[in-house]
PDB file of N, CA and C in Angstrom:
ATOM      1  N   UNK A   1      90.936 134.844  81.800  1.00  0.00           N
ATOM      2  CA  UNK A   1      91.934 135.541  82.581  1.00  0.00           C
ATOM      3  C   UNK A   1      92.835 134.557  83.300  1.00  0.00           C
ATOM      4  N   UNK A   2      94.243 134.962  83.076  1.00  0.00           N
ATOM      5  CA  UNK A   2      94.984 133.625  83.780  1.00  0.00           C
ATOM      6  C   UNK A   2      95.470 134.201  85.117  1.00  0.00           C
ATOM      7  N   UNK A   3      94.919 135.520  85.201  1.00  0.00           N
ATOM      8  CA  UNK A   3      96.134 135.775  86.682  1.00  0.00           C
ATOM      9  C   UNK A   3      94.824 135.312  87.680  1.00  0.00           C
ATOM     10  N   UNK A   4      93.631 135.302  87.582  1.00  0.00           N
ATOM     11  CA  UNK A   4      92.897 135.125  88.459  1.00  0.00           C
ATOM     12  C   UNK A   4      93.368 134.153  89.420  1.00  0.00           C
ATOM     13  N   UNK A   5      92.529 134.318  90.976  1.00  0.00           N
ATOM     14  CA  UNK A   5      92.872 133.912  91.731  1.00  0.00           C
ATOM     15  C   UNK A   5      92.575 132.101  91.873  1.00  0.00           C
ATOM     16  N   UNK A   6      92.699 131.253  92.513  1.00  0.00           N
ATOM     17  CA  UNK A   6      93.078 129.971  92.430  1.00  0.00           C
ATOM     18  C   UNK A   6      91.954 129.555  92.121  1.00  0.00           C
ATOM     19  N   UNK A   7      91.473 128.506  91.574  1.00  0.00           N
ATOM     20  CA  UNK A   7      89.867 127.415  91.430  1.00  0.00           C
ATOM     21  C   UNK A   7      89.220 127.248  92.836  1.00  0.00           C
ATOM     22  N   UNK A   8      88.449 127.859  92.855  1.00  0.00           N
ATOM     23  CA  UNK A   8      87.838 127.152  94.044  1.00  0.00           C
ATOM     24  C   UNK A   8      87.787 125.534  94.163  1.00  0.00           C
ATOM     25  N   UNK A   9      87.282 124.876  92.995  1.00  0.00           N
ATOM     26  CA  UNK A   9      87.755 123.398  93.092  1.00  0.00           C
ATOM     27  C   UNK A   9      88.766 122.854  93.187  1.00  0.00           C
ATOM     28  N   UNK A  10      89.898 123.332  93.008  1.00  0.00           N
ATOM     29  CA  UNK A  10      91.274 122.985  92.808  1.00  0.00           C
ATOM     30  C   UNK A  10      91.722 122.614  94.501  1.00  0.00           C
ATOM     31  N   UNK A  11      91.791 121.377  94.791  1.00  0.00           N
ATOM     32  CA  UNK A  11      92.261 121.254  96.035  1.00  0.00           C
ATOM     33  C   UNK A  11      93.733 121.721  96.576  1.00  0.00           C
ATOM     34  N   UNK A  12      93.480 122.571  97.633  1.00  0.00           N
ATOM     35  CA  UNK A  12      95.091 123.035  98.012  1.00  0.00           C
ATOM     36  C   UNK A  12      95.813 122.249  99.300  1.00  0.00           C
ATOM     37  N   UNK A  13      96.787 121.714  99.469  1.00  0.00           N
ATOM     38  CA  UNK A  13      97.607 120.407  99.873  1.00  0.00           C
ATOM     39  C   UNK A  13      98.132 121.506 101.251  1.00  0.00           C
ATOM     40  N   UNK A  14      97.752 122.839 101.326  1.00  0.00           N
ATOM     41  CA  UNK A  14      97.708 123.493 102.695  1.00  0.00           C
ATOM     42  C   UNK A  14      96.621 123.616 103.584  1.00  0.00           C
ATOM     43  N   UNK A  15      95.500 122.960 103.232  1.00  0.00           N
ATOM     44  CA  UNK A  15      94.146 123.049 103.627  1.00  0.00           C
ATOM     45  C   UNK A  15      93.382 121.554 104.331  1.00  0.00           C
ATOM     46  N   UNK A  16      94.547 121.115 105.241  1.00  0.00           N
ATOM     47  CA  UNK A  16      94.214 120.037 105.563  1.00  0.00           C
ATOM     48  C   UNK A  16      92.547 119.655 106.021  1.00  0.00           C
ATOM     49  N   UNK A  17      92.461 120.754 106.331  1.00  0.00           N
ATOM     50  CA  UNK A  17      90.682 120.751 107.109  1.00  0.00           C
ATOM     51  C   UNK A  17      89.538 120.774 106.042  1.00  0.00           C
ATOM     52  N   UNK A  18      90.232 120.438 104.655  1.00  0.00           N
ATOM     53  CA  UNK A  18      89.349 120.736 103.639  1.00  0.00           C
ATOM     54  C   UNK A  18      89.211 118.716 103.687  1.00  0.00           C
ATOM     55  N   UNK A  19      89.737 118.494 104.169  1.00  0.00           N
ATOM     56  CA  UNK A  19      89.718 116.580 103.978  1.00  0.00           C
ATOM     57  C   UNK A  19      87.957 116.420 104.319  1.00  0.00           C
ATOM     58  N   UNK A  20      87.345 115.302 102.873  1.00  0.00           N
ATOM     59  CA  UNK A  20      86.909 114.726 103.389  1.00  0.00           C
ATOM     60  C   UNK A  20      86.559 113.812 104.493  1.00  0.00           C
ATOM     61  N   UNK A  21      85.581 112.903 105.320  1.00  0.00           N
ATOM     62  CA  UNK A  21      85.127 112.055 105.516  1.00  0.00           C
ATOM     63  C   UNK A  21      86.010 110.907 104.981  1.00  0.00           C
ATOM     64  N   UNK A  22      85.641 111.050 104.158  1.00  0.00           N
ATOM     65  CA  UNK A  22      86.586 109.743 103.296  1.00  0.00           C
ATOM     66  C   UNK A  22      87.650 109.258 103.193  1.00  0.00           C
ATOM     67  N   UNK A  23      88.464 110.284 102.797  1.00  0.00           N
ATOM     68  CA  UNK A  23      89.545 110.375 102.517  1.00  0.00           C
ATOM     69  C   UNK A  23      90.177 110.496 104.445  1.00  0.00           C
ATOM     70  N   UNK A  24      89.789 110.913 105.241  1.00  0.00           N
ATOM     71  CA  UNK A  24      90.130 111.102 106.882  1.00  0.00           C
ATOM     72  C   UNK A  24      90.349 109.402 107.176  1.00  0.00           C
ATOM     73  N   UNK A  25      88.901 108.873 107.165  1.00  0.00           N
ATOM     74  CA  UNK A  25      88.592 107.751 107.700  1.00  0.00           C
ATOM     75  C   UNK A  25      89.348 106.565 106.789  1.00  0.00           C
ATOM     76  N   UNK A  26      89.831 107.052 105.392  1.00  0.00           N
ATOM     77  CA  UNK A  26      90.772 105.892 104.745  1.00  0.00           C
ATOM     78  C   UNK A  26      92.655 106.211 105.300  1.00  0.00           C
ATOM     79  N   UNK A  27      92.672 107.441 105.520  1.00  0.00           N
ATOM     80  CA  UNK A  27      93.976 107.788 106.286  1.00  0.00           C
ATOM     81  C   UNK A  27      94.151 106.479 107.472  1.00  0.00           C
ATOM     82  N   UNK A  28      92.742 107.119 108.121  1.00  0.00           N
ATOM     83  CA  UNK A  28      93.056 106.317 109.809  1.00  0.00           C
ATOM     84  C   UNK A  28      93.175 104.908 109.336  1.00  0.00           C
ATOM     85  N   UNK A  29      92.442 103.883 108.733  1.00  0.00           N
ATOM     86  CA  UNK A  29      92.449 102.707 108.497  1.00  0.00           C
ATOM     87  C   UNK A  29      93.781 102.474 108.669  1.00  0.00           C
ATOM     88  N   UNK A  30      94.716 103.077 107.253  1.00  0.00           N
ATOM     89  CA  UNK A  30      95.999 102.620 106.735  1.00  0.00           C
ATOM     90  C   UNK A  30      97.171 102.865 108.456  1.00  0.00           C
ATOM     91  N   UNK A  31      96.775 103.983 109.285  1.00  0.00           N
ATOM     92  CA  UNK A  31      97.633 103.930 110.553  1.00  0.00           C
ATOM     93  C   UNK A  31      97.268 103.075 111.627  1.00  0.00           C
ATOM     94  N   UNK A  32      96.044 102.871 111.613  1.00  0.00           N
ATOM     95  CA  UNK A  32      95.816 101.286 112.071  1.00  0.00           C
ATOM     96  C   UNK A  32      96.484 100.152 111.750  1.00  0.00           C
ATOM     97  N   UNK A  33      96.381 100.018 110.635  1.00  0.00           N
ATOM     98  CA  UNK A  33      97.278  98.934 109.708  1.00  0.00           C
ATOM     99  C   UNK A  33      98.551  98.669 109.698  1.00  0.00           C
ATOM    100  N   UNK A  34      99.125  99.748 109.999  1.00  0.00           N
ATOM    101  CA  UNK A  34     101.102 100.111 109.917  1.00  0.00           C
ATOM    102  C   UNK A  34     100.782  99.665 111.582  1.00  0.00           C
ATOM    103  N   UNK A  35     100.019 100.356 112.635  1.00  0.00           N
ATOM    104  CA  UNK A  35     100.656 100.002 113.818  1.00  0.00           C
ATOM    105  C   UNK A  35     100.167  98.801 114.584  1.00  0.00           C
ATOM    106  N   UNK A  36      99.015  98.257 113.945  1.00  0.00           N
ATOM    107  CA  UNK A  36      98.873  96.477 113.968  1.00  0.00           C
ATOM    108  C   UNK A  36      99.711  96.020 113.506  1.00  0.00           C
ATOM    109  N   UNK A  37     100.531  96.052 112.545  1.00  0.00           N
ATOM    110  CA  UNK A  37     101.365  95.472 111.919  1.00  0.00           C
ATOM    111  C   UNK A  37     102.899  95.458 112.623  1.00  0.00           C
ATOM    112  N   UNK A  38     102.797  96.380 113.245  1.00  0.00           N
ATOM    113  CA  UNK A  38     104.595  96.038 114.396  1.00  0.00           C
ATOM    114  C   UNK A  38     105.501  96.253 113.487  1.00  0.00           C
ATOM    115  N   UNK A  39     106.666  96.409 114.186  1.00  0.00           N
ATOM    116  CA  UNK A  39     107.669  96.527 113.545  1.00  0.00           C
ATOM    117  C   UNK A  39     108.512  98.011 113.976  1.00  0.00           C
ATOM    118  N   UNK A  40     107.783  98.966 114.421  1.00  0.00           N
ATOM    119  CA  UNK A  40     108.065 100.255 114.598  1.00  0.00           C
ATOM    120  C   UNK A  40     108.902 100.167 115.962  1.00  0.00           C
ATOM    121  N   UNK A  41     109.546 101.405 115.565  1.00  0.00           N
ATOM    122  CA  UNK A  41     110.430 102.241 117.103  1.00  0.00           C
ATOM    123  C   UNK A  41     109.176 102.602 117.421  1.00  0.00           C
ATOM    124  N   UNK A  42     109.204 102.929 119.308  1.00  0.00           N
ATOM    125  CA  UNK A  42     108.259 103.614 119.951  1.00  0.00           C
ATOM    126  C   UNK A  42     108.219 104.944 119.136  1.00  0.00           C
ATOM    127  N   UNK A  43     109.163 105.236 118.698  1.00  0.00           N
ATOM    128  CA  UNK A  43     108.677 106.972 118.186  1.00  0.00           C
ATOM    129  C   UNK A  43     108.121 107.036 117.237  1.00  0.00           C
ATOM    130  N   UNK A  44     108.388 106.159 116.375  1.00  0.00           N
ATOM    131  CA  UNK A  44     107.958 105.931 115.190  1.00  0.00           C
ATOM    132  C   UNK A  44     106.119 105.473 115.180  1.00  0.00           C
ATOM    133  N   UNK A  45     106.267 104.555 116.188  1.00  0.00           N
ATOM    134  CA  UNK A  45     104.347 104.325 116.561  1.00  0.00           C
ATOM    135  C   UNK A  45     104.183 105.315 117.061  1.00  0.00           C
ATOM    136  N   UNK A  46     104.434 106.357 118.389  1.00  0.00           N
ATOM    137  CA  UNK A  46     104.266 107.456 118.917  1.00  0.00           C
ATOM    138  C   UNK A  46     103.495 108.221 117.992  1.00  0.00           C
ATOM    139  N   UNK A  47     104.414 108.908 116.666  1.00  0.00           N
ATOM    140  CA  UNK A  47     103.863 109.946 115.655  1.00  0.00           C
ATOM    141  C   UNK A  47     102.627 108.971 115.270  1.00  0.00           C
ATOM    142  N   UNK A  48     102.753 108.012 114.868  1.00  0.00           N
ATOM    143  CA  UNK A  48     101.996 107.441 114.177  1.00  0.00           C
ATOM    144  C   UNK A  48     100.426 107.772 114.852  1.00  0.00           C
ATOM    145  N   UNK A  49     100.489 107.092 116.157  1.00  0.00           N
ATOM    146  CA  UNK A  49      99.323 107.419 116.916  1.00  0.00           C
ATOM    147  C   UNK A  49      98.824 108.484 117.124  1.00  0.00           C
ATOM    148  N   UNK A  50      99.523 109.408 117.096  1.00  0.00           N
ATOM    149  CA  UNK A  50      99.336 111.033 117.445  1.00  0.00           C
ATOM    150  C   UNK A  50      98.937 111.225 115.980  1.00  0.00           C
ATOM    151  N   UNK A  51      99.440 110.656 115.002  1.00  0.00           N
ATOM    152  CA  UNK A  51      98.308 110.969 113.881  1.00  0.00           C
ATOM    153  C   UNK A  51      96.938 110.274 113.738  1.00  0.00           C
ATOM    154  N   UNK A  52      96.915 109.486 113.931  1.00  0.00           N
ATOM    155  CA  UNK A  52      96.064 108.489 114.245  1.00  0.00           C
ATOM    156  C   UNK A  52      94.687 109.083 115.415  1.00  0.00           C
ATOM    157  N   UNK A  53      95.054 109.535 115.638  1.00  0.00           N
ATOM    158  CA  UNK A  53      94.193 110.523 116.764  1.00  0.00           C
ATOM    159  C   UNK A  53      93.651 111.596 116.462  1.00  0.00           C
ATOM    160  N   UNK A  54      94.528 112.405 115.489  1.00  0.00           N
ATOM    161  CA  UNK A  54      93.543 113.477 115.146  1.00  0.00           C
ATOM    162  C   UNK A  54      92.928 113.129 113.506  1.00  0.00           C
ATOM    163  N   UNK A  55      93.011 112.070 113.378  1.00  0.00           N
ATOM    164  CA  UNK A  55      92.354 111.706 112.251  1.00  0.00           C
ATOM    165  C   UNK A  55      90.965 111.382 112.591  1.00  0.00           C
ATOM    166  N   UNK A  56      91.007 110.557 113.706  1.00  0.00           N
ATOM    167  CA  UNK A  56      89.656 109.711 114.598  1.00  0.00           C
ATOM    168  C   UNK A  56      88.923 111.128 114.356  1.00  0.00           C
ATOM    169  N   UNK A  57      90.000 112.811 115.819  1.00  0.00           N
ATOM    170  CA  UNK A  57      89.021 113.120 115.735  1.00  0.00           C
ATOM    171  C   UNK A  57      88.537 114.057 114.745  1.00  0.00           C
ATOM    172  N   UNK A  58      89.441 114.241 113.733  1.00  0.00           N
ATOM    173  CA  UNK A  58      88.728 114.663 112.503  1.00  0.00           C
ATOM    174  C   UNK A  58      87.670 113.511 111.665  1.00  0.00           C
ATOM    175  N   UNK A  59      87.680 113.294 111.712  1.00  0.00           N
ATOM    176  CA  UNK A  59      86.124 112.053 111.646  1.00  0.00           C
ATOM    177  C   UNK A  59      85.193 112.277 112.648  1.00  0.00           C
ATOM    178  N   UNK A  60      85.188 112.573 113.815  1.00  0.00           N
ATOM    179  CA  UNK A  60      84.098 112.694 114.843  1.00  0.00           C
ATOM    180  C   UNK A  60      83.686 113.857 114.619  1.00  0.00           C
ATOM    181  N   UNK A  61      84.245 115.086 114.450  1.00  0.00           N
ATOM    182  CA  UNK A  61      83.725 116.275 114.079  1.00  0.00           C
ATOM    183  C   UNK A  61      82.890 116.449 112.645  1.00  0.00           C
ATOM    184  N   UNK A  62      83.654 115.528 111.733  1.00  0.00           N
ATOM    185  CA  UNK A  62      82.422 115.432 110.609  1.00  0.00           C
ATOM    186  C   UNK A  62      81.314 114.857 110.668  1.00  0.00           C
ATOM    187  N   UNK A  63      81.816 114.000 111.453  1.00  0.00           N
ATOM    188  CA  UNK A  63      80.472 113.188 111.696  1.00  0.00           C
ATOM    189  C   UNK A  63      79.162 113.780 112.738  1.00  0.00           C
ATOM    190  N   UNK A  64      80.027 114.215 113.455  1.00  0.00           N
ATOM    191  CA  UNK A  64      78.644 115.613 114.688  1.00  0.00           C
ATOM    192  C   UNK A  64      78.305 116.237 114.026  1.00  0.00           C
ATOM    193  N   UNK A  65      78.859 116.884 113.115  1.00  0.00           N
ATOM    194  CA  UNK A  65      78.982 118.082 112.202  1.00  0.00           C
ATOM    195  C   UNK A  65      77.142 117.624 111.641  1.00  0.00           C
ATOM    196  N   UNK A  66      77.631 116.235 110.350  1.00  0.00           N
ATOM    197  CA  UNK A  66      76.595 115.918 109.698  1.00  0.00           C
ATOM    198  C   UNK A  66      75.071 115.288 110.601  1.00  0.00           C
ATOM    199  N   UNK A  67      75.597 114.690 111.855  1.00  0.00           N
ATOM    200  CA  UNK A  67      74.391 114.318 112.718  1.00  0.00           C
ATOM    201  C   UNK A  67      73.262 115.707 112.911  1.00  0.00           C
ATOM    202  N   UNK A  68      73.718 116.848 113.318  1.00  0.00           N
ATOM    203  CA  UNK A  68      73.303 117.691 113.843  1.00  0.00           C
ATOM    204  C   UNK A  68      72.759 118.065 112.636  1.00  0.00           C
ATOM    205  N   UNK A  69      73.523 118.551 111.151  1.00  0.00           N
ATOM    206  CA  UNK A  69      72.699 118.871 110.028  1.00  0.00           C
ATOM    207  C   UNK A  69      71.517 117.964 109.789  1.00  0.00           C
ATOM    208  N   UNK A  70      71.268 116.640 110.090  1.00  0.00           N
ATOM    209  CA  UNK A  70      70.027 116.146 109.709  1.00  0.00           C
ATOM    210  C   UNK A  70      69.265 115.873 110.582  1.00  0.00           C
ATOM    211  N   UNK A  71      69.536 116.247 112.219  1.00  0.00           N
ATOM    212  CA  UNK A  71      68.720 116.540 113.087  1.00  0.00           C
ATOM    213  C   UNK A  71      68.066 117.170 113.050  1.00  0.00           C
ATOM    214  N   UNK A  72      68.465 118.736 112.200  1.00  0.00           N
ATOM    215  CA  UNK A  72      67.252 119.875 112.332  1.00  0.00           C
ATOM    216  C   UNK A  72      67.556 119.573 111.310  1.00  0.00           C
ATOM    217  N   UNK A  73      67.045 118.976 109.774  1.00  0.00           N
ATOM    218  CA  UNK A  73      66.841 119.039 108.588  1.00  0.00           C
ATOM    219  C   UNK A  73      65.481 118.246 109.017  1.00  0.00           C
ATOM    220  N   UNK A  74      65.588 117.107 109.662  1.00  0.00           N
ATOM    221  CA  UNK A  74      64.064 116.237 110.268  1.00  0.00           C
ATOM    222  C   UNK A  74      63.076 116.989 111.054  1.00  0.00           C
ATOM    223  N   UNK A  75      63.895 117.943 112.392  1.00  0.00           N
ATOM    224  CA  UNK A  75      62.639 118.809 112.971  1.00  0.00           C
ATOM    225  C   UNK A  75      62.537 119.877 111.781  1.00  0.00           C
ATOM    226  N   UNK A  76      63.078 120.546 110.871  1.00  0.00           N
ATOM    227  CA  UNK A  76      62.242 121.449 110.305  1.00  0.00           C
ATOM    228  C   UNK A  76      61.588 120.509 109.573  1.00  0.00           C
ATOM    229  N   UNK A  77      61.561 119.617 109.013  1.00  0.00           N
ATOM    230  CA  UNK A  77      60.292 119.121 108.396  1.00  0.00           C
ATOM    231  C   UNK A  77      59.445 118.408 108.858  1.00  0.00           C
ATOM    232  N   UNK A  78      59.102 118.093 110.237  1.00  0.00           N
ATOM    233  CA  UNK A  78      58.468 117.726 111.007  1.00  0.00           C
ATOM    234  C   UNK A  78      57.771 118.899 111.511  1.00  0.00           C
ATOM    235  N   UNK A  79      57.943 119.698 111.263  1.00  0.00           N
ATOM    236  CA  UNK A  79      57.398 121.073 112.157  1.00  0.00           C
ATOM    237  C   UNK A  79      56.393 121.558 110.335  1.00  0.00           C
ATOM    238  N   UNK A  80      56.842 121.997 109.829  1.00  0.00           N
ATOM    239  CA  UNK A  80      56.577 121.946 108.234  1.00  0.00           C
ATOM    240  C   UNK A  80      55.485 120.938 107.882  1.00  0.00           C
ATOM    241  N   UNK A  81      55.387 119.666 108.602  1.00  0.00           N
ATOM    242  CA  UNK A  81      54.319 118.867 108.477  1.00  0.00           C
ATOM    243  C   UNK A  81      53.799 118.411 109.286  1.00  0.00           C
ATOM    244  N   UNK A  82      53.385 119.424 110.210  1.00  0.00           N
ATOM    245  CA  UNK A  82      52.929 119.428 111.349  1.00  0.00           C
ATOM    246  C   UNK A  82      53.013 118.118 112.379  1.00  0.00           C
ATOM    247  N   UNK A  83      54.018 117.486 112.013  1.00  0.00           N
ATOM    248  CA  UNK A  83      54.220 116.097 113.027  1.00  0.00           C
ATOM    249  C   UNK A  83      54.637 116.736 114.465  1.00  0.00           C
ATOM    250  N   UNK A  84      54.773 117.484 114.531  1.00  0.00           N
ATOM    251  CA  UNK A  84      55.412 118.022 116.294  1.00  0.00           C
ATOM    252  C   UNK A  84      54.413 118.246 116.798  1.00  0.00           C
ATOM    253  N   UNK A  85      53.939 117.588 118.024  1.00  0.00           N
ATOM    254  CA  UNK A  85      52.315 118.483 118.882  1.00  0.00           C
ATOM    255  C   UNK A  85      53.184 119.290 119.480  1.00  0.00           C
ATOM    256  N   UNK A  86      52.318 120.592 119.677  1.00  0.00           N
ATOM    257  CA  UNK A  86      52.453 121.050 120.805  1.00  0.00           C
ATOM    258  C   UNK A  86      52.731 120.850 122.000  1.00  0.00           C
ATOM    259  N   UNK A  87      53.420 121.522 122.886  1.00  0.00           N
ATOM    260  CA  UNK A  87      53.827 121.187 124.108  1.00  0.00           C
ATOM    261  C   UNK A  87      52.587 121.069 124.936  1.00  0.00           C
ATOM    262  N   UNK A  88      51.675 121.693 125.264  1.00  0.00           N
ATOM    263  CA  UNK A  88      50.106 121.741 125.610  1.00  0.00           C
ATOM    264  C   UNK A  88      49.497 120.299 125.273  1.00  0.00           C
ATOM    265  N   UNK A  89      49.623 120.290 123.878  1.00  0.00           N
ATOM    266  CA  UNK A  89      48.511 118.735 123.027  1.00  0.00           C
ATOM    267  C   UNK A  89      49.379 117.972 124.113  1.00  0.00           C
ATOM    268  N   UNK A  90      50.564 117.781 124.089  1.00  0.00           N
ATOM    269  CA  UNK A  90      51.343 116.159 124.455  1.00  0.00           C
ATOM    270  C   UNK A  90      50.585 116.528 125.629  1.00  0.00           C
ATOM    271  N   UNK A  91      50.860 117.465 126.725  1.00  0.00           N
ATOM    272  CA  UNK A  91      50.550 117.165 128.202  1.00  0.00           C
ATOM    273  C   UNK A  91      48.916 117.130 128.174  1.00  0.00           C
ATOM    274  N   UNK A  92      47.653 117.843 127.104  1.00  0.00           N
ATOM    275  CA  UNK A  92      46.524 117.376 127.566  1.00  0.00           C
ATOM    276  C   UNK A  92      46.250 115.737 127.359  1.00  0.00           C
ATOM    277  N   UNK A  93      46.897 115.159 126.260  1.00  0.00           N
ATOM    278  CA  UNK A  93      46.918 113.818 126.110  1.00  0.00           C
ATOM    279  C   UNK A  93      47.205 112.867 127.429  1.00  0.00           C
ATOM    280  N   UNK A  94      47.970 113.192 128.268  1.00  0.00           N
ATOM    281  CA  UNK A  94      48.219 112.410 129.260  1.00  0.00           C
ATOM    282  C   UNK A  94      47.565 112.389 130.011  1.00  0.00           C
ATOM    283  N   UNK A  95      46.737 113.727 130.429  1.00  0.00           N
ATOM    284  CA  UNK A  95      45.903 113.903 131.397  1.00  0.00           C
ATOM    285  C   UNK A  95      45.176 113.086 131.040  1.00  0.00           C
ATOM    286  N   UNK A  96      44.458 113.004 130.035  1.00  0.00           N
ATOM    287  CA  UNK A  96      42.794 112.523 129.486  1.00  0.00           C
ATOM    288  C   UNK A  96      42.990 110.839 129.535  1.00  0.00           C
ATOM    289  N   UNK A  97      44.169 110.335 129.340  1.00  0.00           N
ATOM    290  CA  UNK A  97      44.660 108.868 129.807  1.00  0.00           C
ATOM    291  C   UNK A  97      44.283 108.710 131.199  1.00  0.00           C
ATOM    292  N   UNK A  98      44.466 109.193 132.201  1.00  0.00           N
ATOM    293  CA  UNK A  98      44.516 109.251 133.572  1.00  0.00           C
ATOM    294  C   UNK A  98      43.256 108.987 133.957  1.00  0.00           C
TER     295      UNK A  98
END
């Protein structure tokens, strides 16, 4: 069927938030690079930085994003293999030290 609706794989160039990691954090490099490099009108570094900024923090959000996914990817399998004591076990343990 050709009228069907678009590829889900097919990347769409309106979907900026679909950016990798990768592809974010190779953006920011290259506006690093242009505004180490001098040469610019203030406005011209201005935009630059202001892109440069939400690139960072589109990188920080992927990156919380993925911290937090393998935070509880470790406690559920720590819990799953029983590595977590109980809240009880940890505090009778301390006592019995004492």
């Amino acid at each position: 069927m050709t009228d069907s609706p678009q590829n889900p794989d097919e990347k769409s160039p309106s979907k900026p938030a679909a950016k990798t990691f990768e592809n974010s954090f190779s953006q920011l490099e290259d506006v690093v690079r242009k505004l180490e490099a001098g040469g610019l009108s203030l406005d011209e570094a201005t935009k630059l930085f202001e892109s440069g900024m939400k690139l960072a923090t589109r990188c920080n959000e992927i990156l919380s994003s993925s911290e937090l996914k393998i935070t509880r990817l470790q406690a559920n399998f720590a819990e799953q293999m029983n590595l977590v004591p109980a809240p009880e076990d940890h505090d009778d343990a301390n006592d019995e030290d004492a």
